[in-house]
PDB file of N, CA and C in Angstrom:
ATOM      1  N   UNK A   1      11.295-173.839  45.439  1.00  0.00           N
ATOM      2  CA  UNK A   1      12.165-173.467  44.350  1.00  0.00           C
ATOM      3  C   UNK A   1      13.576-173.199  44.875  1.00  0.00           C
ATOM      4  N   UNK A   2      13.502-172.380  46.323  1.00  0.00           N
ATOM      5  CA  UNK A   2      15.144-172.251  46.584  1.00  0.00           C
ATOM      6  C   UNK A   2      15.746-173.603  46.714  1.00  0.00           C
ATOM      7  N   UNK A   3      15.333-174.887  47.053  1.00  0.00           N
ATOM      8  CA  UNK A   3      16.117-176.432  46.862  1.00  0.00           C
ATOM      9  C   UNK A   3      16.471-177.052  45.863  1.00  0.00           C
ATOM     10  N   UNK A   4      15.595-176.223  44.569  1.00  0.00           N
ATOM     11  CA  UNK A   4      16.159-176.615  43.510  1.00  0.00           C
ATOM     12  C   UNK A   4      17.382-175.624  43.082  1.00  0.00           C
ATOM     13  N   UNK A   5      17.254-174.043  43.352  1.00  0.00           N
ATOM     14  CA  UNK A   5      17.991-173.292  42.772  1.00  0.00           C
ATOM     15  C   UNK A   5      19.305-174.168  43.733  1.00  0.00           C
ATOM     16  N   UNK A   6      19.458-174.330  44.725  1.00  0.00           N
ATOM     17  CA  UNK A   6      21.240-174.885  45.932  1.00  0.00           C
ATOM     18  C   UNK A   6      21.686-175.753  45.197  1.00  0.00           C
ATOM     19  N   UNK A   7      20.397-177.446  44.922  1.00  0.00           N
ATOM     20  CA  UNK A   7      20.819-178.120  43.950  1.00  0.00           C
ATOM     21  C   UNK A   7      21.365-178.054  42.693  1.00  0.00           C
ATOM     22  N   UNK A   8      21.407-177.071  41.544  1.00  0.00           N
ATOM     23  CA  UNK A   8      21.832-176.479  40.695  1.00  0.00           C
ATOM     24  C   UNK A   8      22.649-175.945  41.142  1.00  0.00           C
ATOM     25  N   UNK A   9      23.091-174.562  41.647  1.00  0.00           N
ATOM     26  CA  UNK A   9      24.406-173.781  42.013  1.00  0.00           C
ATOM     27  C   UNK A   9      24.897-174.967  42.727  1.00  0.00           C
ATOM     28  N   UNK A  10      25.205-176.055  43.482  1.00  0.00           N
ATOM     29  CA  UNK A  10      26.350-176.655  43.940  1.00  0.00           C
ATOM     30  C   UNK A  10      26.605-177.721  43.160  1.00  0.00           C
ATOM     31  N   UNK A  11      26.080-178.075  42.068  1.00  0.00           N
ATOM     32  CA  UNK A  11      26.339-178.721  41.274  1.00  0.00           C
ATOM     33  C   UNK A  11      26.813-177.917  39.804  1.00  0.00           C
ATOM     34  N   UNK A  12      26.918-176.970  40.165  1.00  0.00           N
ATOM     35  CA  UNK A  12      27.520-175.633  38.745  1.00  0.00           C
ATOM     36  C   UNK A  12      26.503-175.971  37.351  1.00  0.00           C
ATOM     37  N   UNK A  13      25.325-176.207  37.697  1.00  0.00           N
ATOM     38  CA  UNK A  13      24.577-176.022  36.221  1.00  0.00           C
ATOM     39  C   UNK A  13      24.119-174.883  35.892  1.00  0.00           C
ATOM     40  N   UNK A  14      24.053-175.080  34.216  1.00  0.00           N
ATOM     41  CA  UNK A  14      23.518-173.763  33.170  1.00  0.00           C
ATOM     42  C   UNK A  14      22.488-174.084  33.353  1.00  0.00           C
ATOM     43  N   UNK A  15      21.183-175.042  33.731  1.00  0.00           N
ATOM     44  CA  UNK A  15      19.656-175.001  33.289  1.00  0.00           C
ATOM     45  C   UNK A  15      19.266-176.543  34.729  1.00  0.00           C
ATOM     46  N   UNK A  16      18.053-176.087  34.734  1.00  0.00           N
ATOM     47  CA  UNK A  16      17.687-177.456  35.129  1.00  0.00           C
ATOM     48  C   UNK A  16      16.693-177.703  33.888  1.00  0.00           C
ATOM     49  N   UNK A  17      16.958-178.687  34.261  1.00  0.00           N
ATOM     50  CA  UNK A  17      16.381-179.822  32.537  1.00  0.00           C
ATOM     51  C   UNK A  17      14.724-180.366  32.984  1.00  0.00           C
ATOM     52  N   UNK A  18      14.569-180.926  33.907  1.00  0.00           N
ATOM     53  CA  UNK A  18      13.563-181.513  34.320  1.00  0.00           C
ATOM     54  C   UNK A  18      13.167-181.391  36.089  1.00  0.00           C
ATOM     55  N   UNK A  19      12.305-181.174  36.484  1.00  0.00           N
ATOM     56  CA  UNK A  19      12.307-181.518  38.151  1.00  0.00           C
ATOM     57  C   UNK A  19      11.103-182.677  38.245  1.00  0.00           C
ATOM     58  N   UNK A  20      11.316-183.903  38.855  1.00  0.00           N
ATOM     59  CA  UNK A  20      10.307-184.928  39.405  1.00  0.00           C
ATOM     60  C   UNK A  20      10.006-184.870  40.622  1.00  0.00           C
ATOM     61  N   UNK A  21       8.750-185.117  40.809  1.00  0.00           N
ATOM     62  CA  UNK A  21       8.150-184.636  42.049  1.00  0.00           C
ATOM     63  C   UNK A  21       7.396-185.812  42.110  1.00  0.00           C
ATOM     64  N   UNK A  22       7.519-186.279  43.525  1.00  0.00           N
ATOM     65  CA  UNK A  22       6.873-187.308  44.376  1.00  0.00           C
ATOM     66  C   UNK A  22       5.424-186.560  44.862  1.00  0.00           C
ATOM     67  N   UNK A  23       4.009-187.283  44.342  1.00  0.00           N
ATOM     68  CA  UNK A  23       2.702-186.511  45.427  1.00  0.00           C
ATOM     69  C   UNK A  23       2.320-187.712  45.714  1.00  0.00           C
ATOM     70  N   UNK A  24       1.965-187.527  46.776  1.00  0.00           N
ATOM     71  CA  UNK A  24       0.913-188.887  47.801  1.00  0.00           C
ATOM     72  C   UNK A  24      -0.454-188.388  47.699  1.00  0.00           C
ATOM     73  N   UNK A  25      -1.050-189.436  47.507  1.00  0.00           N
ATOM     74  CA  UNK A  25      -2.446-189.340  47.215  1.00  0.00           C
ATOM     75  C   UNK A  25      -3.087-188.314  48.288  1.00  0.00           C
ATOM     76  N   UNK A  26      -2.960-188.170  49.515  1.00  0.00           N
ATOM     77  CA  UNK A  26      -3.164-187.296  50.581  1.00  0.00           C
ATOM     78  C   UNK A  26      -2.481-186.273  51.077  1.00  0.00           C
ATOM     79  N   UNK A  27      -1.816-185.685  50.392  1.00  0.00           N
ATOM     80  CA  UNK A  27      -0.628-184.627  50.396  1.00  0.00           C
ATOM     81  C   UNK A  27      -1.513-183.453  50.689  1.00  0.00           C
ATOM     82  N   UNK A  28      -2.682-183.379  49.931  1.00  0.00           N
ATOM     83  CA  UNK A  28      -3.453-181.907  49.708  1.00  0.00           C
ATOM     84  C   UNK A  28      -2.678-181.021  48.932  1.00  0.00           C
ATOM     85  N   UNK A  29      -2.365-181.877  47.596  1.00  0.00           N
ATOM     86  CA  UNK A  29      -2.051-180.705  46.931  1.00  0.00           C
ATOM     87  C   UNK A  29      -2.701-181.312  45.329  1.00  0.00           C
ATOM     88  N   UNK A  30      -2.936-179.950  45.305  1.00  0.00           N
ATOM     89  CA  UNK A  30      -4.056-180.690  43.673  1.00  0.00           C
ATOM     90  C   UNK A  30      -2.839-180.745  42.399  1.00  0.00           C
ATOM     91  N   UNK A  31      -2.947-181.695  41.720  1.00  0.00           N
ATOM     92  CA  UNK A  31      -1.817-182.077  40.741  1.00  0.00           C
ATOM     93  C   UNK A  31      -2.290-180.836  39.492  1.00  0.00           C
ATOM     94  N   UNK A  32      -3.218-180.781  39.314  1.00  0.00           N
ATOM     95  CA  UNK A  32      -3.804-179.892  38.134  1.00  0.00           C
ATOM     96  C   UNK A  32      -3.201-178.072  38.374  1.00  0.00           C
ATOM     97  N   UNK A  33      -3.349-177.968  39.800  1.00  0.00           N
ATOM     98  CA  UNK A  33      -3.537-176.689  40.085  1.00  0.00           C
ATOM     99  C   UNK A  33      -1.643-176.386  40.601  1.00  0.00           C
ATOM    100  N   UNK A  34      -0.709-177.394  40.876  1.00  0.00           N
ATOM    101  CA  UNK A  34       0.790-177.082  40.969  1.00  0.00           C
ATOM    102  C   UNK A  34       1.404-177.340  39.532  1.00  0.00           C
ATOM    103  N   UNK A  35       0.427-177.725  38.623  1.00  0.00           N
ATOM    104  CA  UNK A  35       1.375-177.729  36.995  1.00  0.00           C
ATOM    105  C   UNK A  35       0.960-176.129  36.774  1.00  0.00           C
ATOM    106  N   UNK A  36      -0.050-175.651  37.141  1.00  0.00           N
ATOM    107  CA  UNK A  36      -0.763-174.695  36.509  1.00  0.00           C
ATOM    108  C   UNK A  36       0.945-173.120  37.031  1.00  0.00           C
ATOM    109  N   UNK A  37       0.845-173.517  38.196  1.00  0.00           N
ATOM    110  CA  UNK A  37       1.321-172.739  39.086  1.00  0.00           C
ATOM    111  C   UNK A  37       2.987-172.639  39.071  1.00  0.00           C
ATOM    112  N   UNK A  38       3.409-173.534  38.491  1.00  0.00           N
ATOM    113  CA  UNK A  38       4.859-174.157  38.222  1.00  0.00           C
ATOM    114  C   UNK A  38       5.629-172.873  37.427  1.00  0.00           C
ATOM    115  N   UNK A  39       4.736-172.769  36.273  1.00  0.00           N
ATOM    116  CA  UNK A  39       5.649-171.367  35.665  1.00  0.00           C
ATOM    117  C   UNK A  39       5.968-170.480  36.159  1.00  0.00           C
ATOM    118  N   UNK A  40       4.998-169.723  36.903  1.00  0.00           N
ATOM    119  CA  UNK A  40       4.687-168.540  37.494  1.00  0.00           C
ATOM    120  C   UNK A  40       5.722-168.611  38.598  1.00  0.00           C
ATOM    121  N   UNK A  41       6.103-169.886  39.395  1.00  0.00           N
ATOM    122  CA  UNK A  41       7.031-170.035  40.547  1.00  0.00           C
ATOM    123  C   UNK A  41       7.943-170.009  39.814  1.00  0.00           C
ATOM    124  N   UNK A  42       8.629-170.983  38.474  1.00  0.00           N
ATOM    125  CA  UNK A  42       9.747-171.008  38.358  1.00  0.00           C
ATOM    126  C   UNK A  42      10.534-169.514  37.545  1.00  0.00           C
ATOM    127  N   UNK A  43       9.197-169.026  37.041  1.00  0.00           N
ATOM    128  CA  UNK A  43       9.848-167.719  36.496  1.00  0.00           C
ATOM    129  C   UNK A  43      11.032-167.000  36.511  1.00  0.00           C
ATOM    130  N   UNK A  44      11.795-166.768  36.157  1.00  0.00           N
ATOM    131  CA  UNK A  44      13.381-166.382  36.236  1.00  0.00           C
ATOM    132  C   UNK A  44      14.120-166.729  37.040  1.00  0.00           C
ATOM    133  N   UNK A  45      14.009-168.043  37.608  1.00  0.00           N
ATOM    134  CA  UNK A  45      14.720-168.502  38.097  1.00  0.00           C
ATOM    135  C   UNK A  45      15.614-169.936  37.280  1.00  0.00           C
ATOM    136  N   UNK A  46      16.502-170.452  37.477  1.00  0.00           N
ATOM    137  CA  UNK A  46      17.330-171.508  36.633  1.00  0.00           C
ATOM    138  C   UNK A  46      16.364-172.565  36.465  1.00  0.00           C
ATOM    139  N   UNK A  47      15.329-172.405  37.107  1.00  0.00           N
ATOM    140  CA  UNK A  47      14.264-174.112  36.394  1.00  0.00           C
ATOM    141  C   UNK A  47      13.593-173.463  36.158  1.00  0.00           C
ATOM    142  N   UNK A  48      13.296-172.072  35.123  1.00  0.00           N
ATOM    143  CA  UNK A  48      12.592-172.037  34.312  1.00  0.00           C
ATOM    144  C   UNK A  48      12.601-172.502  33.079  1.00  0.00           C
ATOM    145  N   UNK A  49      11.256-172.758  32.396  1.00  0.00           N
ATOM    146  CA  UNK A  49      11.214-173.306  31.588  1.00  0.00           C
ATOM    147  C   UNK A  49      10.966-175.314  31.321  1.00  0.00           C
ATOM    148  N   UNK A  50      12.334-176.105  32.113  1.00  0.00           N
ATOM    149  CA  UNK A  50      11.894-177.167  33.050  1.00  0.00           C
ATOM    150  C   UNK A  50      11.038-177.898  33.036  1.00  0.00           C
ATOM    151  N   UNK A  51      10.904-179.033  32.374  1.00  0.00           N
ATOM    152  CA  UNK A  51       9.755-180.024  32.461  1.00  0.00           C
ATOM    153  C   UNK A  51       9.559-180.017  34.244  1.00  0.00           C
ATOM    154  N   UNK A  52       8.162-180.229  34.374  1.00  0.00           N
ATOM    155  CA  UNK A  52       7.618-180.571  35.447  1.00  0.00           C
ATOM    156  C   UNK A  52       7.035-181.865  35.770  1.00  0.00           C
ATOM    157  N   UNK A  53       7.596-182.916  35.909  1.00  0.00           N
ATOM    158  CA  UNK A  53       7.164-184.820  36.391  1.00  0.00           C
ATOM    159  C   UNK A  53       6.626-184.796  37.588  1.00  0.00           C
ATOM    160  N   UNK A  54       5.467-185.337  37.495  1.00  0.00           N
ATOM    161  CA  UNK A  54       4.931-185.086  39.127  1.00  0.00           C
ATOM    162  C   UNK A  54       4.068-187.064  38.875  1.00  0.00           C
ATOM    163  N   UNK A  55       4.772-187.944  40.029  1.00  0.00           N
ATOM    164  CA  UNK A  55       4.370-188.919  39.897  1.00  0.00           C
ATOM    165  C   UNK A  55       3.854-189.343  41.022  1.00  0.00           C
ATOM    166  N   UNK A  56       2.457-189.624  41.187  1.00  0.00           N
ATOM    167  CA  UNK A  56       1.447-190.105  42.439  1.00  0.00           C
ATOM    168  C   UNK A  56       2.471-191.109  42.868  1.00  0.00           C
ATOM    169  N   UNK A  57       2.074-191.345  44.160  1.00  0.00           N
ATOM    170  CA  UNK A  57       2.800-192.053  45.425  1.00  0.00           C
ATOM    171  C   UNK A  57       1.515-192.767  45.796  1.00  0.00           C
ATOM    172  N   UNK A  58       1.330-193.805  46.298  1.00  0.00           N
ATOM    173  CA  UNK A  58       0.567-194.814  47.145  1.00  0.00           C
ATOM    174  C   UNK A  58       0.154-193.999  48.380  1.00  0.00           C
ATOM    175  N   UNK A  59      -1.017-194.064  49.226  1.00  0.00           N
ATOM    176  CA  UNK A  59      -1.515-194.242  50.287  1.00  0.00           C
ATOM    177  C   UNK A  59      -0.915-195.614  51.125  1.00  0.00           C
ATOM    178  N   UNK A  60      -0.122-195.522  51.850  1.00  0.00           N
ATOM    179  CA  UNK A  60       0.207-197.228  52.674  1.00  0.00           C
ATOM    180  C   UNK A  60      -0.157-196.883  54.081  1.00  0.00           C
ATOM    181  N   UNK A  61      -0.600-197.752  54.793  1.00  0.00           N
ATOM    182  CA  UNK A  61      -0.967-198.075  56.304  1.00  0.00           C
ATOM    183  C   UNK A  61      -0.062-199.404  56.747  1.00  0.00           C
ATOM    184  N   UNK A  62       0.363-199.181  58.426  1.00  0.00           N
ATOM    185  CA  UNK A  62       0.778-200.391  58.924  1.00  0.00           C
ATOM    186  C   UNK A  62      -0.436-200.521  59.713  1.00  0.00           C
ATOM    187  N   UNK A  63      -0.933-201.763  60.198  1.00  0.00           N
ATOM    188  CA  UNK A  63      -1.587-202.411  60.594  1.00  0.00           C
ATOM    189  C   UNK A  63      -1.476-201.929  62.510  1.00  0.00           C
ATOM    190  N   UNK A  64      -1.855-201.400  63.345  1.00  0.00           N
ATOM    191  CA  UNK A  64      -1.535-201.568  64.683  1.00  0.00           C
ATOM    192  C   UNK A  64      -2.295-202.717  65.577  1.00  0.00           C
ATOM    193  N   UNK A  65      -2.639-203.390  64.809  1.00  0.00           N
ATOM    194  CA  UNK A  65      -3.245-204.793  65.440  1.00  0.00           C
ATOM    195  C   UNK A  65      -2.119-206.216  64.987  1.00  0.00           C
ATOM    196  N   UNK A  66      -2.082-205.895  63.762  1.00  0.00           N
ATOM    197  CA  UNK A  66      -1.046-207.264  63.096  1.00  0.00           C
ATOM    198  C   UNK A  66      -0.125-207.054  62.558  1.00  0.00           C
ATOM    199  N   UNK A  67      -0.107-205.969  62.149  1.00  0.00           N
ATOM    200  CA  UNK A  67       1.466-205.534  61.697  1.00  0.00           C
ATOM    201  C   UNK A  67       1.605-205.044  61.049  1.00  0.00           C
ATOM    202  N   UNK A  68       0.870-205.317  59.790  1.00  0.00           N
ATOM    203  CA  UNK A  68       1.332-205.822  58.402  1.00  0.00           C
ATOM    204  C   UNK A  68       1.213-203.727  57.741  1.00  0.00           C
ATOM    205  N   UNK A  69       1.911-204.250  56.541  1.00  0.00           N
ATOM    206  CA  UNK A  69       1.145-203.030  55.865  1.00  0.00           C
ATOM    207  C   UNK A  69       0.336-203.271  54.808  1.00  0.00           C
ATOM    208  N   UNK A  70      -0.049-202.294  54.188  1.00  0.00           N
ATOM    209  CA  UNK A  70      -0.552-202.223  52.507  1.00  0.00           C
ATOM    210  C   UNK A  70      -1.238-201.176  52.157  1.00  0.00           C
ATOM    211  N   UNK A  71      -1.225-200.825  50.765  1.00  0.00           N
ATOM    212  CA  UNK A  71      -1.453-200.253  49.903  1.00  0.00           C
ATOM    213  C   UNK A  71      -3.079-199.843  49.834  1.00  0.00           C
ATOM    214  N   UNK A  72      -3.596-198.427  50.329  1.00  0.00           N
ATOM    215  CA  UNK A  72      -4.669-198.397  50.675  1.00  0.00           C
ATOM    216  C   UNK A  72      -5.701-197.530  49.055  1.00  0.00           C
ATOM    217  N   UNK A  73      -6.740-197.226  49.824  1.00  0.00           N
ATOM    218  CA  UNK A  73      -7.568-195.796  49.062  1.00  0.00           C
ATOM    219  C   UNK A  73      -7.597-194.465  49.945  1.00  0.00           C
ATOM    220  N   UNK A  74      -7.231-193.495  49.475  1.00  0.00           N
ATOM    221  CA  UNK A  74      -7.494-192.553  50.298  1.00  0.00           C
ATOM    222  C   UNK A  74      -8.560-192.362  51.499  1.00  0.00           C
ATOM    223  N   UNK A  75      -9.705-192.717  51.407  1.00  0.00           N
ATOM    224  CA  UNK A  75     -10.916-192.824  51.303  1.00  0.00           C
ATOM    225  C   UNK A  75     -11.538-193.796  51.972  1.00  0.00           C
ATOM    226  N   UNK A  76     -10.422-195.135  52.462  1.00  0.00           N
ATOM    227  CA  UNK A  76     -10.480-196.487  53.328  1.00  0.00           C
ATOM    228  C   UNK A  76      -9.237-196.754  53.515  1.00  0.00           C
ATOM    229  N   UNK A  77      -8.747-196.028  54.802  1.00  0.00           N
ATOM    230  CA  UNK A  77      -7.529-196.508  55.217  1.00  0.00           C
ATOM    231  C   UNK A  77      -7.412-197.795  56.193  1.00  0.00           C
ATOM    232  N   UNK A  78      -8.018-198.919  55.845  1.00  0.00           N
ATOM    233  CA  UNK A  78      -8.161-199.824  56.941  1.00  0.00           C
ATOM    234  C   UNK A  78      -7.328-201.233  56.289  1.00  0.00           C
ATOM    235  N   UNK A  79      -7.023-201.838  57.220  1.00  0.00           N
ATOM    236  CA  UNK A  79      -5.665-202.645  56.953  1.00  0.00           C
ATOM    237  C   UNK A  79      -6.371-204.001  55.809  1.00  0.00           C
ATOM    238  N   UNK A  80      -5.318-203.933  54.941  1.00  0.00           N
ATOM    239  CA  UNK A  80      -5.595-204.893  53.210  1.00  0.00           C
ATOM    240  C   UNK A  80      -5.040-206.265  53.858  1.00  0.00           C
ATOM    241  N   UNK A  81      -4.873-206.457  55.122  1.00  0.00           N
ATOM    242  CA  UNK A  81      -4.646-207.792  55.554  1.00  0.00           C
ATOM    243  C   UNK A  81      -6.115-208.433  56.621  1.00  0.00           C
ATOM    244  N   UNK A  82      -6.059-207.842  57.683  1.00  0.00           N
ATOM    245  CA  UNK A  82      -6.943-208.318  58.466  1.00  0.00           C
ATOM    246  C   UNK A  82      -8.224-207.266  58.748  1.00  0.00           C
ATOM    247  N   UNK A  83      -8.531-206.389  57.538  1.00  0.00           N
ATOM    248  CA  UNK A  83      -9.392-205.851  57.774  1.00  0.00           C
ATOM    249  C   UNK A  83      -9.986-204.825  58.909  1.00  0.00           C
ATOM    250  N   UNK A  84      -8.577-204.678  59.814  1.00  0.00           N
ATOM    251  CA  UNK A  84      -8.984-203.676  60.964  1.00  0.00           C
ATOM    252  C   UNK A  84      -8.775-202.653  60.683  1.00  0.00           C
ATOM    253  N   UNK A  85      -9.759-201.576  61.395  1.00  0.00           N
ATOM    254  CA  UNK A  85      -9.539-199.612  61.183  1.00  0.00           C
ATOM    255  C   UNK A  85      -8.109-199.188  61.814  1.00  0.00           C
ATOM    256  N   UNK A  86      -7.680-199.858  62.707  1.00  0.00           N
ATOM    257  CA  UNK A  86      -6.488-199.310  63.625  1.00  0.00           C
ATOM    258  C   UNK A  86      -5.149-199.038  62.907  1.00  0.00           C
ATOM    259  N   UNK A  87      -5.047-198.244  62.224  1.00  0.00           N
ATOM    260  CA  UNK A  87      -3.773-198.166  61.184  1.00  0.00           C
ATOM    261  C   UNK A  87      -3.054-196.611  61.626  1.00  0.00           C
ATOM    262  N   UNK A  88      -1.784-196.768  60.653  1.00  0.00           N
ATOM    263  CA  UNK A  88      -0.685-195.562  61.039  1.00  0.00           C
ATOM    264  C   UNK A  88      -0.520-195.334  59.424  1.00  0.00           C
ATOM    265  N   UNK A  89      -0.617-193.978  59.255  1.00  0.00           N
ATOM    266  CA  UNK A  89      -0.246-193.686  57.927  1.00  0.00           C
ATOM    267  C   UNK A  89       1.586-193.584  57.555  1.00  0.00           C
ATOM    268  N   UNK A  90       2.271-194.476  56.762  1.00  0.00           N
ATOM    269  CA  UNK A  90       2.901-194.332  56.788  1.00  0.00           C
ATOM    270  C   UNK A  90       3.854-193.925  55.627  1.00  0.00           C
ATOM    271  N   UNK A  91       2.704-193.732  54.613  1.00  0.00           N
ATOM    272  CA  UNK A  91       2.931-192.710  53.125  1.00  0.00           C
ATOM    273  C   UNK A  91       2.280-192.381  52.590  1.00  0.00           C
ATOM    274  N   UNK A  92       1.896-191.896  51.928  1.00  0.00           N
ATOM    275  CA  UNK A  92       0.916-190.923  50.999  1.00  0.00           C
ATOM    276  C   UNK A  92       0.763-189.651  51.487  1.00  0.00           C
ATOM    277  N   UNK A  93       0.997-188.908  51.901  1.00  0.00           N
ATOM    278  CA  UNK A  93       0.528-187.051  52.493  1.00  0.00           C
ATOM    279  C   UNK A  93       2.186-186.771  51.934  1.00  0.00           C
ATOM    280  N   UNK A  94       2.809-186.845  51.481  1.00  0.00           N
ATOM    281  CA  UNK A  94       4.284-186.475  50.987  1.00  0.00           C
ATOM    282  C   UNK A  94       3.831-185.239  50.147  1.00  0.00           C
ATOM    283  N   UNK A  95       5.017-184.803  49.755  1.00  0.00           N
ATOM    284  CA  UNK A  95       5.352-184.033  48.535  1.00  0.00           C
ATOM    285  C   UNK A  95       6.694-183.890  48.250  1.00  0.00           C
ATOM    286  N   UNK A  96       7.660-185.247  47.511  1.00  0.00           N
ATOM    287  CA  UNK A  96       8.650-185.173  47.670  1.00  0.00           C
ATOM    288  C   UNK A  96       9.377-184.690  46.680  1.00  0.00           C
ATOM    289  N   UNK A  97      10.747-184.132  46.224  1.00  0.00           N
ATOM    290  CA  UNK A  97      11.503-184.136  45.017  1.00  0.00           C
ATOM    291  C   UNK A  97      11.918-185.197  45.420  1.00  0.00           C
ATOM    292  N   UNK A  98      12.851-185.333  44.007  1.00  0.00           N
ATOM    293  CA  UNK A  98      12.611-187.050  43.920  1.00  0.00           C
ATOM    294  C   UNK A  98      13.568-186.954  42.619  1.00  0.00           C
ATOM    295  N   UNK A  99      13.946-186.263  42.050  1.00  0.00           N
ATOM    296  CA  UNK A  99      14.939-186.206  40.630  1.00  0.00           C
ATOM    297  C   UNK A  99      15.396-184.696  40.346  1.00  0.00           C
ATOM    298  N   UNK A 100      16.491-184.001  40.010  1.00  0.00           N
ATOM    299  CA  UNK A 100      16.542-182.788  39.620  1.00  0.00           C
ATOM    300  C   UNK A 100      17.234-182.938  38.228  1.00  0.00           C
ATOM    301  N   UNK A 101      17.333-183.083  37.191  1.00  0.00           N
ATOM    302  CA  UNK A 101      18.118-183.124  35.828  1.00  0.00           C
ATOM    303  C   UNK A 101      18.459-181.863  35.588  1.00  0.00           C
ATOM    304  N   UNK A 102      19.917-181.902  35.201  1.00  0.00           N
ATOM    305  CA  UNK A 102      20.651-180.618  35.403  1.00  0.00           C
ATOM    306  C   UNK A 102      21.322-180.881  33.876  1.00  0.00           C
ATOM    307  N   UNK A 103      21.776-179.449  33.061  1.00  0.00           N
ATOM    308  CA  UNK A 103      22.730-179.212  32.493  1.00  0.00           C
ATOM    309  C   UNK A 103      23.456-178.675  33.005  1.00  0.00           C
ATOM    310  N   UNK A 104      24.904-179.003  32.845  1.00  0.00           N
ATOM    311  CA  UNK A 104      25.904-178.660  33.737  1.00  0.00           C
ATOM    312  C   UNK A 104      27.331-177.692  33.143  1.00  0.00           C
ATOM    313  N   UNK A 105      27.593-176.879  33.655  1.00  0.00           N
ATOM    314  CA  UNK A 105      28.656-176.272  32.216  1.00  0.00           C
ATOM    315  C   UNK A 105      30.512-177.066  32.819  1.00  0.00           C
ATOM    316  N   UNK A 106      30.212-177.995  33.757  1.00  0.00           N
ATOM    317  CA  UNK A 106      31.649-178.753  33.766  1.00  0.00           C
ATOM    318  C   UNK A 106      31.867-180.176  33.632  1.00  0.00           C
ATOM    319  N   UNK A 107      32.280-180.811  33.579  1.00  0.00           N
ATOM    320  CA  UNK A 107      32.118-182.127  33.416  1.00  0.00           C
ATOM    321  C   UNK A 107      31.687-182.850  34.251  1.00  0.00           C
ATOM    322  N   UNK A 108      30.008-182.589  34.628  1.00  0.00           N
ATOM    323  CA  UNK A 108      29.572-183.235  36.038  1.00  0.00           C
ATOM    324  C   UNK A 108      28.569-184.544  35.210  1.00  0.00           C
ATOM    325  N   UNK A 109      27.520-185.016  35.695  1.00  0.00           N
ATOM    326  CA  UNK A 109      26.870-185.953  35.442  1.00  0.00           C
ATOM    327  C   UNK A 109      25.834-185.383  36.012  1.00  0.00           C
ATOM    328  N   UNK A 110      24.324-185.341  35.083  1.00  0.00           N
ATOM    329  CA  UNK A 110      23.084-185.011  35.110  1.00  0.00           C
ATOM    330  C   UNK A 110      22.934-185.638  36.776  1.00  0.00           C
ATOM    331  N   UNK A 111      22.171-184.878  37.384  1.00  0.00           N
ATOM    332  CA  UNK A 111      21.264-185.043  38.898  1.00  0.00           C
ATOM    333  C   UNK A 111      21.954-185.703  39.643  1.00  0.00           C
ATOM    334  N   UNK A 112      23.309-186.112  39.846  1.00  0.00           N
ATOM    335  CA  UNK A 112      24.011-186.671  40.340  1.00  0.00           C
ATOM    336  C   UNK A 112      24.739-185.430  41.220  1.00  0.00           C
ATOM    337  N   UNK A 113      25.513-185.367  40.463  1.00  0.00           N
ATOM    338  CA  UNK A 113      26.690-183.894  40.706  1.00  0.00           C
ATOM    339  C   UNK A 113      28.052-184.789  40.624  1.00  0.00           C
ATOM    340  N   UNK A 114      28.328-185.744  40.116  1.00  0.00           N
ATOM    341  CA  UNK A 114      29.253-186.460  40.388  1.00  0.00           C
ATOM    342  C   UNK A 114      30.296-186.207  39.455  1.00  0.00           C
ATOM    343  N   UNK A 115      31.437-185.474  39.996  1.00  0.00           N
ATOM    344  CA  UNK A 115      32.201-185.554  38.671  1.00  0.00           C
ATOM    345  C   UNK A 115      32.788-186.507  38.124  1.00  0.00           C
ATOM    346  N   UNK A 116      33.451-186.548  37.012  1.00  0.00           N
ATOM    347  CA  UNK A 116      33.804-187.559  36.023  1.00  0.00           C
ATOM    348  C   UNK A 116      35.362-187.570  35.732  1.00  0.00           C
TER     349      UNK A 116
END
C-alpha cells in the first residue's frame, strides 16, 4: 500500500480510482483471499475504497536444452517444445502492479502523472 500511497502523492491525486494487479499462477498468493483482505489494507488510506483488478499472468519456462520458451501449467513445468523437464522459470511467481488510476486535483492525466 505505501507504493501506491508515493504513486498518488507524487502525482498530487484526490483518490486512487482503481489499482491492477499482475498474479502469476505461482506467486502463492490466493486471488480469493487478497480481494477479501484489500479493504481492511486499504482502509484510510487514499486507495480506499478503489476498485481492485487483479489479472492472472501465465506460468512460462525457457527450455535449458533448446531454448525455446512457452506457456506452461503450474503443475507441468516441462518445455511445450521438445518435451524436456530441464526448464528456468521465467514468469509466473510475480505479484506485480501493473496500473494505478488516479484522480488528480491538477491538470495531470490518470496513471500517467503526465502533465498537460
Amino acid at each position: 500500500m505505501s507504493q501506491i500511497e508515493t504513486i498518488a502523492r507524487d502525482n498530487h491525486a484526490s483518490q486512487v480510482v482503481s489499482i491492477t494487479l499482475g498474479m502469476g499462477q505461482l506467486s502463492g498468493v490466493e486471488e480469493r483471499l487478497l480481494k477479501h483482505a484489500y479493504p481492511v489494507a486499504s482502509a484510510g488510506t487514499i486507495a480506499e475504497g478503489a476498485q481492485l483488478i487483479i489479472r492472472s499472468t501465465p506460468a512460462c519456462v525457457r527450455c535449458t536444452t533448446c531454448g525455446k520458451e512457452s506457456t506452461v501449467t503450474p503443475n507441468h513445468l516441462v518445455c511445450g517444445h521438445c518435451n524436456d523437464w530441464h526448464t528456468e522459470l521465467i514468469s509466473g511467481d510475480e505479484l506485480l502492479l501493473i496500473q494505478v488510476e488516479l484522480d488528480t486535483q491538477d491538470d495531470f492525466e490518470p496513471a500517467t502523472g503526465v502533465m498537460h
